[in-house]
PDB file of N, CA and C in Angstrom:
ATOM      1  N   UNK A   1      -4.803   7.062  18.379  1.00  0.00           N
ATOM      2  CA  UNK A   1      -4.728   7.061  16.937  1.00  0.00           C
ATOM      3  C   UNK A   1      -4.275   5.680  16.446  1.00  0.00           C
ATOM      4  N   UNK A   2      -4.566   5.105  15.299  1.00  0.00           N
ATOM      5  CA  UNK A   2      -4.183   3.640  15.056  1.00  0.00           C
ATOM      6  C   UNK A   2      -3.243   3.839  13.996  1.00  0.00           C
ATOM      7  N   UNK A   3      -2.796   2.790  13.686  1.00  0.00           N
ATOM      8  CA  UNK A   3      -1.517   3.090  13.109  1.00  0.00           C
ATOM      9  C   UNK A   3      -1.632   2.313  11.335  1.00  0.00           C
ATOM     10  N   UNK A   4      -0.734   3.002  10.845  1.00  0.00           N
ATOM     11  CA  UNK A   4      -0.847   2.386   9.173  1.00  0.00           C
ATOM     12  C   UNK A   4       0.306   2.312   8.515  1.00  0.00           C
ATOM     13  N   UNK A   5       0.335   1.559   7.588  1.00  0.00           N
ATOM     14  CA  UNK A   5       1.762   1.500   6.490  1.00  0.00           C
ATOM     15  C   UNK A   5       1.292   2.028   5.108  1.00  0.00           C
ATOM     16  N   UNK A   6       2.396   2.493   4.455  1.00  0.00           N
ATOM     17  CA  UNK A   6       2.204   3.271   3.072  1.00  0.00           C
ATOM     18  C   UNK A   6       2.548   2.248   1.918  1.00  0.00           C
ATOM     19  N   UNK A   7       1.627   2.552   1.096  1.00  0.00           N
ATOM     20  CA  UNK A   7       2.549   1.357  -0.187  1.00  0.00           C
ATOM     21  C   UNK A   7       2.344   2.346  -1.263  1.00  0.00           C
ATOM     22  N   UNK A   8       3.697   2.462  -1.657  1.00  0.00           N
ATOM     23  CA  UNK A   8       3.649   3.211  -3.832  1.00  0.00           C
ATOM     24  C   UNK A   8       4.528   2.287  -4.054  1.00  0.00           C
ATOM     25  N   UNK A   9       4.194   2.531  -5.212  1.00  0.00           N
ATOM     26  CA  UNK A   9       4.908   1.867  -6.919  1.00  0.00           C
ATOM     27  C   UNK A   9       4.374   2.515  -7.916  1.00  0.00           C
ATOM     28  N   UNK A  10       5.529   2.466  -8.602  1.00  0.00           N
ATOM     29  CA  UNK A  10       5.570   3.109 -10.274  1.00  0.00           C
ATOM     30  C   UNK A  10       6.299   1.475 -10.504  1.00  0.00           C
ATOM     31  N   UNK A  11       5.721   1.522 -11.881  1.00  0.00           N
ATOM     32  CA  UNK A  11       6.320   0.300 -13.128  1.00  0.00           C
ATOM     33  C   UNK A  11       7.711   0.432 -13.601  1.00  0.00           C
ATOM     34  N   UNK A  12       8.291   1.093 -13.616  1.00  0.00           N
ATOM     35  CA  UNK A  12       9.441   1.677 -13.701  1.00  0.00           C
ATOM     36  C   UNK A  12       9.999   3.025 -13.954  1.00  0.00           C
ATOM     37  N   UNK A  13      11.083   3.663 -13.856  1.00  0.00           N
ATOM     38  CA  UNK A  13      11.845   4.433 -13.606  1.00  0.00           C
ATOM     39  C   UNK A  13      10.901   5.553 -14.521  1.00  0.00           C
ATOM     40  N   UNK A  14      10.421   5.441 -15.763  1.00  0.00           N
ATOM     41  CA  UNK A  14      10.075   6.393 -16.875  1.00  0.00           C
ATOM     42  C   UNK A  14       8.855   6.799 -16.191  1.00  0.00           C
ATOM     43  N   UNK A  15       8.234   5.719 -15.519  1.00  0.00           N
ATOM     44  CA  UNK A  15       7.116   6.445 -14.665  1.00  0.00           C
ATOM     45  C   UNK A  15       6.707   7.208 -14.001  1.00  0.00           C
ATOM     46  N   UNK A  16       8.325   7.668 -13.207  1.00  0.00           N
ATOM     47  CA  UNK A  16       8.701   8.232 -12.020  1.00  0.00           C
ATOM     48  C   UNK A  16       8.358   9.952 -12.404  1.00  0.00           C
ATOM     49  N   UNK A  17       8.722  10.452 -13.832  1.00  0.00           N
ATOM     50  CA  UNK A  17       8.176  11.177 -14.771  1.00  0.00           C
ATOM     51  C   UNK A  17       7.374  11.711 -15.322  1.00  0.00           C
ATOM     52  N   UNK A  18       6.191  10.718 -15.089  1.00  0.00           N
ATOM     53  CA  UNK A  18       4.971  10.596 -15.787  1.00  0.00           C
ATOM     54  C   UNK A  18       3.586  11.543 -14.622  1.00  0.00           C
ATOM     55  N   UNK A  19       4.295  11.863 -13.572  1.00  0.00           N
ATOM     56  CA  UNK A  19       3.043  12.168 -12.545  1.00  0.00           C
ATOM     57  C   UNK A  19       2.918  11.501 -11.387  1.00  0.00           C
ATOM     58  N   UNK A  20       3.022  10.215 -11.371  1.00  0.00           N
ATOM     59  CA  UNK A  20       3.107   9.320 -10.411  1.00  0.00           C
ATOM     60  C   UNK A  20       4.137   8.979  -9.885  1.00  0.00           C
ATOM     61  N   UNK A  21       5.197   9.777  -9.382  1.00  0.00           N
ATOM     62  CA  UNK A  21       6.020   9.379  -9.082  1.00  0.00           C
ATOM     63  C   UNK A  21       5.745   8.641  -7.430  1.00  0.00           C
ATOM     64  N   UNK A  22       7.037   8.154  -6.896  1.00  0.00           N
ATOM     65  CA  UNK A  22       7.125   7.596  -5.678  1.00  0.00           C
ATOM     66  C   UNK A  22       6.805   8.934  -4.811  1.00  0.00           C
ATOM     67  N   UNK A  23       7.854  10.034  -4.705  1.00  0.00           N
ATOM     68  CA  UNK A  23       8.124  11.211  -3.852  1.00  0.00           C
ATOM     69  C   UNK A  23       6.399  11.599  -3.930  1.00  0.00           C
ATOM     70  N   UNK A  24       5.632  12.090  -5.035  1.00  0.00           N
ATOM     71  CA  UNK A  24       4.115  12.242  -4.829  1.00  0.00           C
ATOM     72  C   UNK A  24       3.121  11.632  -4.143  1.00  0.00           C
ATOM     73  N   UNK A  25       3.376  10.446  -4.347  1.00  0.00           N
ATOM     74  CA  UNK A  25       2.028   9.471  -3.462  1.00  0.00           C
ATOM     75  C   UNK A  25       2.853   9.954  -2.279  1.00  0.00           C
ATOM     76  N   UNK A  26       3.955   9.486  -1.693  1.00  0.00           N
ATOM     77  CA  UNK A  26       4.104   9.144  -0.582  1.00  0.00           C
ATOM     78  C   UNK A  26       3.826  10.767   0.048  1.00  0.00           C
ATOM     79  N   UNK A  27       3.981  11.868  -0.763  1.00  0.00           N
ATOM     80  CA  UNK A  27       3.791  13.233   0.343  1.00  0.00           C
ATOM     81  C   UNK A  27       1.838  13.100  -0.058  1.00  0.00           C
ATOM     82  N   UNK A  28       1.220  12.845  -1.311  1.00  0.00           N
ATOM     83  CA  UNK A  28      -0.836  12.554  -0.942  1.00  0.00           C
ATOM     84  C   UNK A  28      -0.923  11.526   0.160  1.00  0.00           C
ATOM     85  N   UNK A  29      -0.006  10.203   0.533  1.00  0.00           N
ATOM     86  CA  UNK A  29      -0.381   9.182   1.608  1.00  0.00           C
ATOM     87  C   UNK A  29      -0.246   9.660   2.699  1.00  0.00           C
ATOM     88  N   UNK A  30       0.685  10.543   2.588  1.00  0.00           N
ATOM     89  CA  UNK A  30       1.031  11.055   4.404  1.00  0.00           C
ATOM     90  C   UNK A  30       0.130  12.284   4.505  1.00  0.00           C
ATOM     91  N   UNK A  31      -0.067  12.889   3.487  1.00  0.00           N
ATOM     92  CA  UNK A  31      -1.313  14.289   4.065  1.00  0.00           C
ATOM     93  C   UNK A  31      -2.912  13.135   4.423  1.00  0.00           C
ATOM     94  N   UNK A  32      -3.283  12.171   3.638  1.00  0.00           N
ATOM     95  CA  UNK A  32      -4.216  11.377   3.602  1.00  0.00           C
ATOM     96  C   UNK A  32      -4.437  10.815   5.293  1.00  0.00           C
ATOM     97  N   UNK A  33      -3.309  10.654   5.521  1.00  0.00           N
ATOM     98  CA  UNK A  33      -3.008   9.570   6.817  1.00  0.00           C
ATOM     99  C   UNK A  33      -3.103  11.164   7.571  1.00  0.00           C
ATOM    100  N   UNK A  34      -3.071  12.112   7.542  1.00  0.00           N
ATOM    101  CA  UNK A  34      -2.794  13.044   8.599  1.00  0.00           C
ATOM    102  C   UNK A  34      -4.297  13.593   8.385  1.00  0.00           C
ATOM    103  N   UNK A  35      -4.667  13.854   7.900  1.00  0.00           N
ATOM    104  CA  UNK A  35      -6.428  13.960   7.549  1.00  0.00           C
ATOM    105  C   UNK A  35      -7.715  12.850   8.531  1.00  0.00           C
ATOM    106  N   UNK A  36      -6.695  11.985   8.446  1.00  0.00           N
ATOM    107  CA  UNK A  36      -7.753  10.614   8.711  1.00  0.00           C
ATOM    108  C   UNK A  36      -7.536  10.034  10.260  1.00  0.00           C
ATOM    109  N   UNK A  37      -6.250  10.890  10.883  1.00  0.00           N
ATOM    110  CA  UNK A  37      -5.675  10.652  12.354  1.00  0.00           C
ATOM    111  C   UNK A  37      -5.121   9.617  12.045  1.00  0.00           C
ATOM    112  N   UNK A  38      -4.350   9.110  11.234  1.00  0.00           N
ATOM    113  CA  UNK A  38      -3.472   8.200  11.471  1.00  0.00           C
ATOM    114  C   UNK A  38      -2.191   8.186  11.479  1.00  0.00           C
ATOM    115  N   UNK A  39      -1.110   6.999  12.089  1.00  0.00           N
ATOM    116  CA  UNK A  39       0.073   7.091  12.743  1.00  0.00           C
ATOM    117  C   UNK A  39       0.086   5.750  11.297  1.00  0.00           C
ATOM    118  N   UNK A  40       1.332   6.760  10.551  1.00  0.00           N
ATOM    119  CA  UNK A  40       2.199   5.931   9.722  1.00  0.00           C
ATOM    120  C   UNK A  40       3.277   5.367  10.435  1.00  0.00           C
ATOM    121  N   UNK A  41       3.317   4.040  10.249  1.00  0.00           N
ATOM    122  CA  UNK A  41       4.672   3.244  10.741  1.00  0.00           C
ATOM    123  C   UNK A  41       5.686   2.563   9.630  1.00  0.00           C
ATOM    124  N   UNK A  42       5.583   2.371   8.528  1.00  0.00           N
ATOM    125  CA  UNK A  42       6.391   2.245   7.766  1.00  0.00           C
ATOM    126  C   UNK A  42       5.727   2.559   6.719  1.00  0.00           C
ATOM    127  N   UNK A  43       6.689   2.743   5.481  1.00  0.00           N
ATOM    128  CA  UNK A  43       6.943   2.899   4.194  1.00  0.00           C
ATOM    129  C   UNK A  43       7.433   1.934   3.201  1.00  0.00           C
ATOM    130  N   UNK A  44       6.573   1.183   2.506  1.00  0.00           N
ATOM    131  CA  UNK A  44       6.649   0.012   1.443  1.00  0.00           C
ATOM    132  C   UNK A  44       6.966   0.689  -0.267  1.00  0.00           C
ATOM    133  N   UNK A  45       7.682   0.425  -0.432  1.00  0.00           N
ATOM    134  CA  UNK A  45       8.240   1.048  -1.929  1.00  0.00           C
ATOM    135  C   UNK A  45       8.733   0.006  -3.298  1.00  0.00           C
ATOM    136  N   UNK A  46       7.804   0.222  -4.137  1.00  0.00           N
ATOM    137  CA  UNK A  46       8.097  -0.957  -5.191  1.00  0.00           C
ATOM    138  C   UNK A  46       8.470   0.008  -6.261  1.00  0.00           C
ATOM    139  N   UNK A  47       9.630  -0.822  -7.169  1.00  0.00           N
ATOM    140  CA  UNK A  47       9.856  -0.110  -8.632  1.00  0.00           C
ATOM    141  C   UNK A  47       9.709  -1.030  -9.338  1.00  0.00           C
ATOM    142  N   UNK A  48       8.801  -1.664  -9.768  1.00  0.00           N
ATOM    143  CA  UNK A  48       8.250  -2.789 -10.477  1.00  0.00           C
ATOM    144  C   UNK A  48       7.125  -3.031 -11.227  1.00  0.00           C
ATOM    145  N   UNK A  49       6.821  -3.757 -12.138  1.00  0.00           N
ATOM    146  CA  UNK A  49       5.343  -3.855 -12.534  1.00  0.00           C
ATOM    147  C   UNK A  49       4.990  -4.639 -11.489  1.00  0.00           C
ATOM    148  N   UNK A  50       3.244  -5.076 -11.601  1.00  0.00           N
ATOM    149  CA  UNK A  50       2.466  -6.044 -10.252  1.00  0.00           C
ATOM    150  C   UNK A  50       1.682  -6.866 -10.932  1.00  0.00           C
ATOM    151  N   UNK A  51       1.872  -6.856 -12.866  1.00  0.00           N
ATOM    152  CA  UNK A  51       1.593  -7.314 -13.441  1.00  0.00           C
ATOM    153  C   UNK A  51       1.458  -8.960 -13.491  1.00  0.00           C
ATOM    154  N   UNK A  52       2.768  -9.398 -12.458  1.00  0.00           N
ATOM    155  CA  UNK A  52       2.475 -10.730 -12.016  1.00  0.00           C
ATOM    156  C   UNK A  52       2.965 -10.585 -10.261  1.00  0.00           C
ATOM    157  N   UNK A  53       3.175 -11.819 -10.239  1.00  0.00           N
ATOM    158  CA  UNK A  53       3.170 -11.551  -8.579  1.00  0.00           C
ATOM    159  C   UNK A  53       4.393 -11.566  -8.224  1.00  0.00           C
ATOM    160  N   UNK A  54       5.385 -11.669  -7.222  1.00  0.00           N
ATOM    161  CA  UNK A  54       6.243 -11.522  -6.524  1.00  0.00           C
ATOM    162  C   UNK A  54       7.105 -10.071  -6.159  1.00  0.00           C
ATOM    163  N   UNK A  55       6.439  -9.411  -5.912  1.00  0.00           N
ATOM    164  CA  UNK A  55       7.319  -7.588  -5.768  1.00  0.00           C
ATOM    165  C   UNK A  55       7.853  -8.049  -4.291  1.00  0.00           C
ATOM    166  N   UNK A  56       8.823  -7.642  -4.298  1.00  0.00           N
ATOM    167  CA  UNK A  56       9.810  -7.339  -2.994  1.00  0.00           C
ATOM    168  C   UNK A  56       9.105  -6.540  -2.051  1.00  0.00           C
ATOM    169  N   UNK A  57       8.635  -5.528  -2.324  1.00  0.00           N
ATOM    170  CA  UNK A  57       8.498  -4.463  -0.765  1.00  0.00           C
ATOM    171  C   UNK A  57       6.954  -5.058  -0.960  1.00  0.00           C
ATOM    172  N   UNK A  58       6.236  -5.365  -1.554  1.00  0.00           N
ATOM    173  CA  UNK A  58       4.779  -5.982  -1.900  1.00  0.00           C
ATOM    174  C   UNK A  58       4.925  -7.372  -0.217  1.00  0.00           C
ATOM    175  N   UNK A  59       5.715  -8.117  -0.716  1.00  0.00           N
ATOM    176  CA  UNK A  59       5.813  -9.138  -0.072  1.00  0.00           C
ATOM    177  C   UNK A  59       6.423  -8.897   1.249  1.00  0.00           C
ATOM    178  N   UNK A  60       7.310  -7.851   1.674  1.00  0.00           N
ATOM    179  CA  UNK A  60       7.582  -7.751   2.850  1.00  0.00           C
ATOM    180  C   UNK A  60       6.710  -7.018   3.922  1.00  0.00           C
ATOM    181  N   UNK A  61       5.835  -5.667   2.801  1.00  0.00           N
ATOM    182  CA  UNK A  61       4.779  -5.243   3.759  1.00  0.00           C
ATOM    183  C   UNK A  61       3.876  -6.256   4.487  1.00  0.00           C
ATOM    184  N   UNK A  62       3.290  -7.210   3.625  1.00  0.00           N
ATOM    185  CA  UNK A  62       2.335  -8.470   4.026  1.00  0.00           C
ATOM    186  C   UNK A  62       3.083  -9.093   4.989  1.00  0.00           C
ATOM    187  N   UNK A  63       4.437  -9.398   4.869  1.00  0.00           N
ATOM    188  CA  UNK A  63       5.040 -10.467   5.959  1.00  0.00           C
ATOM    189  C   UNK A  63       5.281  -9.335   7.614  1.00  0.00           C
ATOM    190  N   UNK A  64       5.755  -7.993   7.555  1.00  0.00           N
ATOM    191  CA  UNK A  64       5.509  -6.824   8.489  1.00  0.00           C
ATOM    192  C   UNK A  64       4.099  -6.928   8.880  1.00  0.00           C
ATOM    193  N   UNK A  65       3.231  -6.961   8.301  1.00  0.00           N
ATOM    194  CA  UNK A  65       1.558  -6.959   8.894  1.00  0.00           C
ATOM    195  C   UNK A  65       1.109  -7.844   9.508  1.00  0.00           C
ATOM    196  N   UNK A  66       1.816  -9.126   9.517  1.00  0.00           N
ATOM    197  CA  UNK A  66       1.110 -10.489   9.680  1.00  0.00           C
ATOM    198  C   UNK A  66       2.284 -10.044  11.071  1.00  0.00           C
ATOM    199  N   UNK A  67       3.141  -9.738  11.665  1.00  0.00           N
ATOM    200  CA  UNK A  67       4.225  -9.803  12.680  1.00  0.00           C
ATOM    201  C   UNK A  67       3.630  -8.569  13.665  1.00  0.00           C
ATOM    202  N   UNK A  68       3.140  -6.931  13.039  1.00  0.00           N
ATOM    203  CA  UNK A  68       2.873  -6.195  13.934  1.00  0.00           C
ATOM    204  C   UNK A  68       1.309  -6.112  13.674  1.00  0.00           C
ATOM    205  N   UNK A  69       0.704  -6.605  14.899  1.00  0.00           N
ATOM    206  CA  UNK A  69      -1.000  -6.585  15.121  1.00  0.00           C
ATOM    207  C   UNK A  69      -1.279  -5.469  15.038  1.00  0.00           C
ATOM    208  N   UNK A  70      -0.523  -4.897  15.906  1.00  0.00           N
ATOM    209  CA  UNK A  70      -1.094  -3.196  16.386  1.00  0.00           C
ATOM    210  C   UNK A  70      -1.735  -2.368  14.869  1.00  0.00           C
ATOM    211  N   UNK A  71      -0.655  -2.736  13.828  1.00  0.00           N
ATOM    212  CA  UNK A  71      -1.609  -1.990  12.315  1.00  0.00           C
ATOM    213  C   UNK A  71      -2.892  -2.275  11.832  1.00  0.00           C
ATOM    214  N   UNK A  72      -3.271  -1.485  11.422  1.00  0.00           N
ATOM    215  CA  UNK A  72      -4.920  -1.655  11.317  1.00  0.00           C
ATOM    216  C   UNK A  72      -5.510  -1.094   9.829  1.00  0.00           C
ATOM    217  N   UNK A  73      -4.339  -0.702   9.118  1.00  0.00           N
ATOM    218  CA  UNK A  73      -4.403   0.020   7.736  1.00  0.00           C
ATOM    219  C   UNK A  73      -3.107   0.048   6.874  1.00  0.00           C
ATOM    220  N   UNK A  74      -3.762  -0.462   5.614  1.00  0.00           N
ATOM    221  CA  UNK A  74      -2.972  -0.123   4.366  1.00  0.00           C
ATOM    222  C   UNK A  74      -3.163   1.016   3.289  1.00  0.00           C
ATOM    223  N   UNK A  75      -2.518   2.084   3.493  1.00  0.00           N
ATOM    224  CA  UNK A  75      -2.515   3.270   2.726  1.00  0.00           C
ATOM    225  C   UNK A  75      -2.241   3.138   1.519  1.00  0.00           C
ATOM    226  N   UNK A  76      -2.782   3.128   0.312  1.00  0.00           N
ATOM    227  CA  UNK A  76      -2.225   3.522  -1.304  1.00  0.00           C
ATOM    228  C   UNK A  76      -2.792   4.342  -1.956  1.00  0.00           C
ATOM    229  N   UNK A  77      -2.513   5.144  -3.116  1.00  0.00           N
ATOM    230  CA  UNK A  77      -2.814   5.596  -3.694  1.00  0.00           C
ATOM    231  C   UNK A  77      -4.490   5.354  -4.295  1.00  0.00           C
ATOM    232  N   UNK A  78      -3.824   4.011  -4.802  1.00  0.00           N
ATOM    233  CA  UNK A  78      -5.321   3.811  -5.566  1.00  0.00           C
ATOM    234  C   UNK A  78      -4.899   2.416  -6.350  1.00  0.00           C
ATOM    235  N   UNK A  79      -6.124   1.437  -6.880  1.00  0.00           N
ATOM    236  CA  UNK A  79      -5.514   0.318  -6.616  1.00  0.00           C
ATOM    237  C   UNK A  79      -5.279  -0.019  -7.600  1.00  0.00           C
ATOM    238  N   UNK A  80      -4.479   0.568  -8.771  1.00  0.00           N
ATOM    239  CA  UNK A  80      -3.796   0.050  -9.411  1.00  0.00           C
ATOM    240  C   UNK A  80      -2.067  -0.272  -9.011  1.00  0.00           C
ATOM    241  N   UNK A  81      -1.712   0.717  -8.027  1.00  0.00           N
ATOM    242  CA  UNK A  81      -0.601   0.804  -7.241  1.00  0.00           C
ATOM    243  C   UNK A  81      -0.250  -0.434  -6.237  1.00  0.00           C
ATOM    244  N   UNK A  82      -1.298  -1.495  -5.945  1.00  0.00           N
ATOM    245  CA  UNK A  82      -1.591  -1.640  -5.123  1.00  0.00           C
ATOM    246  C   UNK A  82      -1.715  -3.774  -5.569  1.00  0.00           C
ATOM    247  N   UNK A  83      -2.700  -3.730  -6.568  1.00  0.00           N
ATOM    248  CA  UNK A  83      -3.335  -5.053  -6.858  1.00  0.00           C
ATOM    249  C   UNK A  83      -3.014  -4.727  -8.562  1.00  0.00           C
ATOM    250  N   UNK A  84      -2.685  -5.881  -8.908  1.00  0.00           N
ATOM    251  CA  UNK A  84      -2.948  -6.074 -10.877  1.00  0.00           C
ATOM    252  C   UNK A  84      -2.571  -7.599 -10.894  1.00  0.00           C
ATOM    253  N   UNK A  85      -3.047  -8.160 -10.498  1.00  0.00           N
ATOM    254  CA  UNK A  85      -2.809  -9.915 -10.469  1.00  0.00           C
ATOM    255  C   UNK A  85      -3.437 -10.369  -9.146  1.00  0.00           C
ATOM    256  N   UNK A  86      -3.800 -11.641 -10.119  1.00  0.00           N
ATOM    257  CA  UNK A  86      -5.304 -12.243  -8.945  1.00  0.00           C
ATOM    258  C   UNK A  86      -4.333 -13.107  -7.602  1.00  0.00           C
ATOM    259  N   UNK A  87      -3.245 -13.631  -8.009  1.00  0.00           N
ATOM    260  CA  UNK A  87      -2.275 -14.053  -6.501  1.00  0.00           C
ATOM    261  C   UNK A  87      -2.244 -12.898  -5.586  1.00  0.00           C
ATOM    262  N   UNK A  88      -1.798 -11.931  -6.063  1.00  0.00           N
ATOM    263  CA  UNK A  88      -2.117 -10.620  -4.905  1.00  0.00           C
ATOM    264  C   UNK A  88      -2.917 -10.454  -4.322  1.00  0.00           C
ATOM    265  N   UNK A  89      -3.833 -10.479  -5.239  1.00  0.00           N
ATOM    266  CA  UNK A  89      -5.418 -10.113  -4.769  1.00  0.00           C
ATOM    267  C   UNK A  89      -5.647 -11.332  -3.304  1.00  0.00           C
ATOM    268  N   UNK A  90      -5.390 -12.474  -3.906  1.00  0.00           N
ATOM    269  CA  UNK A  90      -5.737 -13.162  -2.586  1.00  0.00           C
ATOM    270  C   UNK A  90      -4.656 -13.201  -1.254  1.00  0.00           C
ATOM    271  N   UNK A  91      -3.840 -12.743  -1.524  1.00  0.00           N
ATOM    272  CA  UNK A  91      -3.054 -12.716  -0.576  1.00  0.00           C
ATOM    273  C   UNK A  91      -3.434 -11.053   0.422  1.00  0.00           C
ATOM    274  N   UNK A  92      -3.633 -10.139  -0.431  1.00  0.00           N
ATOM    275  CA  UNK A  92      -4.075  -8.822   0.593  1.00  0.00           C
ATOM    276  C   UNK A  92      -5.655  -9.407   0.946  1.00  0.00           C
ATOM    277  N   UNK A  93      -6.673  -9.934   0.505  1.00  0.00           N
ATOM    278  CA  UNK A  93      -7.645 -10.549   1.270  1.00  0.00           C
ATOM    279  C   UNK A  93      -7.380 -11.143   2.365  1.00  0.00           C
ATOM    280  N   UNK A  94      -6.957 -12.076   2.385  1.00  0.00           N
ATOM    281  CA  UNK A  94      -6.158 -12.913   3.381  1.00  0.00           C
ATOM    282  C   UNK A  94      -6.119 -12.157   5.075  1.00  0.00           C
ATOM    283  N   UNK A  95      -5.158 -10.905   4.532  1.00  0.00           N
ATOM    284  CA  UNK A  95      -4.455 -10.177   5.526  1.00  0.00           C
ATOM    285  C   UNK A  95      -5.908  -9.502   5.777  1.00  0.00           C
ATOM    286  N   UNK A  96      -6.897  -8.962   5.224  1.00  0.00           N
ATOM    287  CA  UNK A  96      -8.167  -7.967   5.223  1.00  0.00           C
ATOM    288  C   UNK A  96      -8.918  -9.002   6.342  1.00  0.00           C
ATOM    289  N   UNK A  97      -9.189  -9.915   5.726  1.00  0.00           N
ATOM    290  CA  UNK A  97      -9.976 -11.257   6.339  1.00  0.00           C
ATOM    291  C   UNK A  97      -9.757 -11.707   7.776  1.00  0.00           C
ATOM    292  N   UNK A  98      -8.375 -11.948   7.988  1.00  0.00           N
ATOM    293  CA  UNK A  98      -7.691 -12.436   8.980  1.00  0.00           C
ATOM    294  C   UNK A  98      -7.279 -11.557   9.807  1.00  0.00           C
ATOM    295  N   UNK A  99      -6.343 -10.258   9.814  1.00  0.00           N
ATOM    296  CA  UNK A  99      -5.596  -9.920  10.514  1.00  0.00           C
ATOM    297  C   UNK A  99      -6.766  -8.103  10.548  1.00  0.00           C
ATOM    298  N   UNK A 100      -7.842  -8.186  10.206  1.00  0.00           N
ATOM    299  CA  UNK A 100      -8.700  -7.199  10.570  1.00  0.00           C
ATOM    300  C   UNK A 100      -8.219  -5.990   9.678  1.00  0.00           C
ATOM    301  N   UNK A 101      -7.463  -5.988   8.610  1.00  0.00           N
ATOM    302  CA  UNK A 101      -6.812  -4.486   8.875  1.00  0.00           C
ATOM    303  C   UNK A 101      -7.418  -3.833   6.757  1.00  0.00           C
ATOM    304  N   UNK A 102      -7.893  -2.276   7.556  1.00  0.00           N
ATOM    305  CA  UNK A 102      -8.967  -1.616   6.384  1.00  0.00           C
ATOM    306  C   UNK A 102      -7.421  -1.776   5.167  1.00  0.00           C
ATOM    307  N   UNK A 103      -7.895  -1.397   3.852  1.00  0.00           N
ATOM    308  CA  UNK A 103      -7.493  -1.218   2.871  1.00  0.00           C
ATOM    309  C   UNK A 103      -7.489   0.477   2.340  1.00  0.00           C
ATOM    310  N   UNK A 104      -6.737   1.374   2.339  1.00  0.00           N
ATOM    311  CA  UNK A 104      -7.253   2.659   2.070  1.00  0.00           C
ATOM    312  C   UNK A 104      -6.983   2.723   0.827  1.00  0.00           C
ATOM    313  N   UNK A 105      -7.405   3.109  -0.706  1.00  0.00           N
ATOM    314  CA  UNK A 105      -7.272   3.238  -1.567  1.00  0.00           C
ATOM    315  C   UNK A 105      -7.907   4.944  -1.813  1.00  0.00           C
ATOM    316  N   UNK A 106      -6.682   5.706  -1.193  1.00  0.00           N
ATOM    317  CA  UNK A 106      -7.038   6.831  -1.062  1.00  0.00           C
ATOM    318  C   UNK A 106      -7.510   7.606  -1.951  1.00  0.00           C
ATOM    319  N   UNK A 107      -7.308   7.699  -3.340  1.00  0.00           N
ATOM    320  CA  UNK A 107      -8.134   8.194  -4.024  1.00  0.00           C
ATOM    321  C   UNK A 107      -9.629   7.735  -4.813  1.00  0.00           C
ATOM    322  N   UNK A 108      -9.632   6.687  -4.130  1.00  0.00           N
ATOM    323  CA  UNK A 108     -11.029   5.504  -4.615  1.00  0.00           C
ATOM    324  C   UNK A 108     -12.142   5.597  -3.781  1.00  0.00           C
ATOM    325  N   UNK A 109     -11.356   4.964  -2.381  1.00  0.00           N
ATOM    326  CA  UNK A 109     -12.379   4.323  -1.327  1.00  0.00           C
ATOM    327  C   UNK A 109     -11.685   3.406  -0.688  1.00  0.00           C
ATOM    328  N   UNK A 110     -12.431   3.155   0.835  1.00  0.00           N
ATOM    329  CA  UNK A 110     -12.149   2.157   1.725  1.00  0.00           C
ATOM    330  C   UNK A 110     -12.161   0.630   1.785  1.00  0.00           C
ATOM    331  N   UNK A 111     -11.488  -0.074   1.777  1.00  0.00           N
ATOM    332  CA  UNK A 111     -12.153  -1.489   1.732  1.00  0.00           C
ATOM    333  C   UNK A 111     -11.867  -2.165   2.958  1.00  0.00           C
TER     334      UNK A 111
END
């Protein structure tokens, strides 16, 4: 089985409210990942907008991916959770490009 990391975010706290909370994706990412045979290895968690660039758990998942080869997938929701600024955008290319590993935008599609 190959292995994957989870990423949610909500924009902030009022969001958490709204449907989308953190606790939701992460129990749709892990039924998603258990559907698809995959071995979750960590859990990336932002409470932030992505409206510009620098998120904390954003930036540490990428720096975790680039360190463990063995991952081969990024689990999210869907990609607004995921990408909303074009620095991001090139930086998860990067990792897609380089380090081989799919994009799951589980309620969208694969990239």
């Amino acid at each position: 089985m190959e292995k994957a990391v989870l990423y949610a975010r909500v924009s902030s706290k009022d969001q958490e409210s709204e449907g989308s909370s953190v606790p939701a994706q992460l129990k749709f990412l892990h039924e998603y990942a258990k559907q698809n045979k995959l071995i979750v290895k960590k859990e990336f968690i932002d409470i932030e907008t992505a409206k510009k660039a620098g998120r904390l758990q954003f930036g540490k998942m990428l720096s975790f991916l680039k360190e463990d080869k063995s991952i081969k997938h990024i689990l999210v929701e869907k990609t607004d959770r995921l990408l909303r600024n074009i620095p991001d955008y090139g930086l998860i290319d990067g990792i897609i490009e380089y380090h081989g590993i799919s994009v799951h935008l589980a309620k969208e599609s694969v990239l």
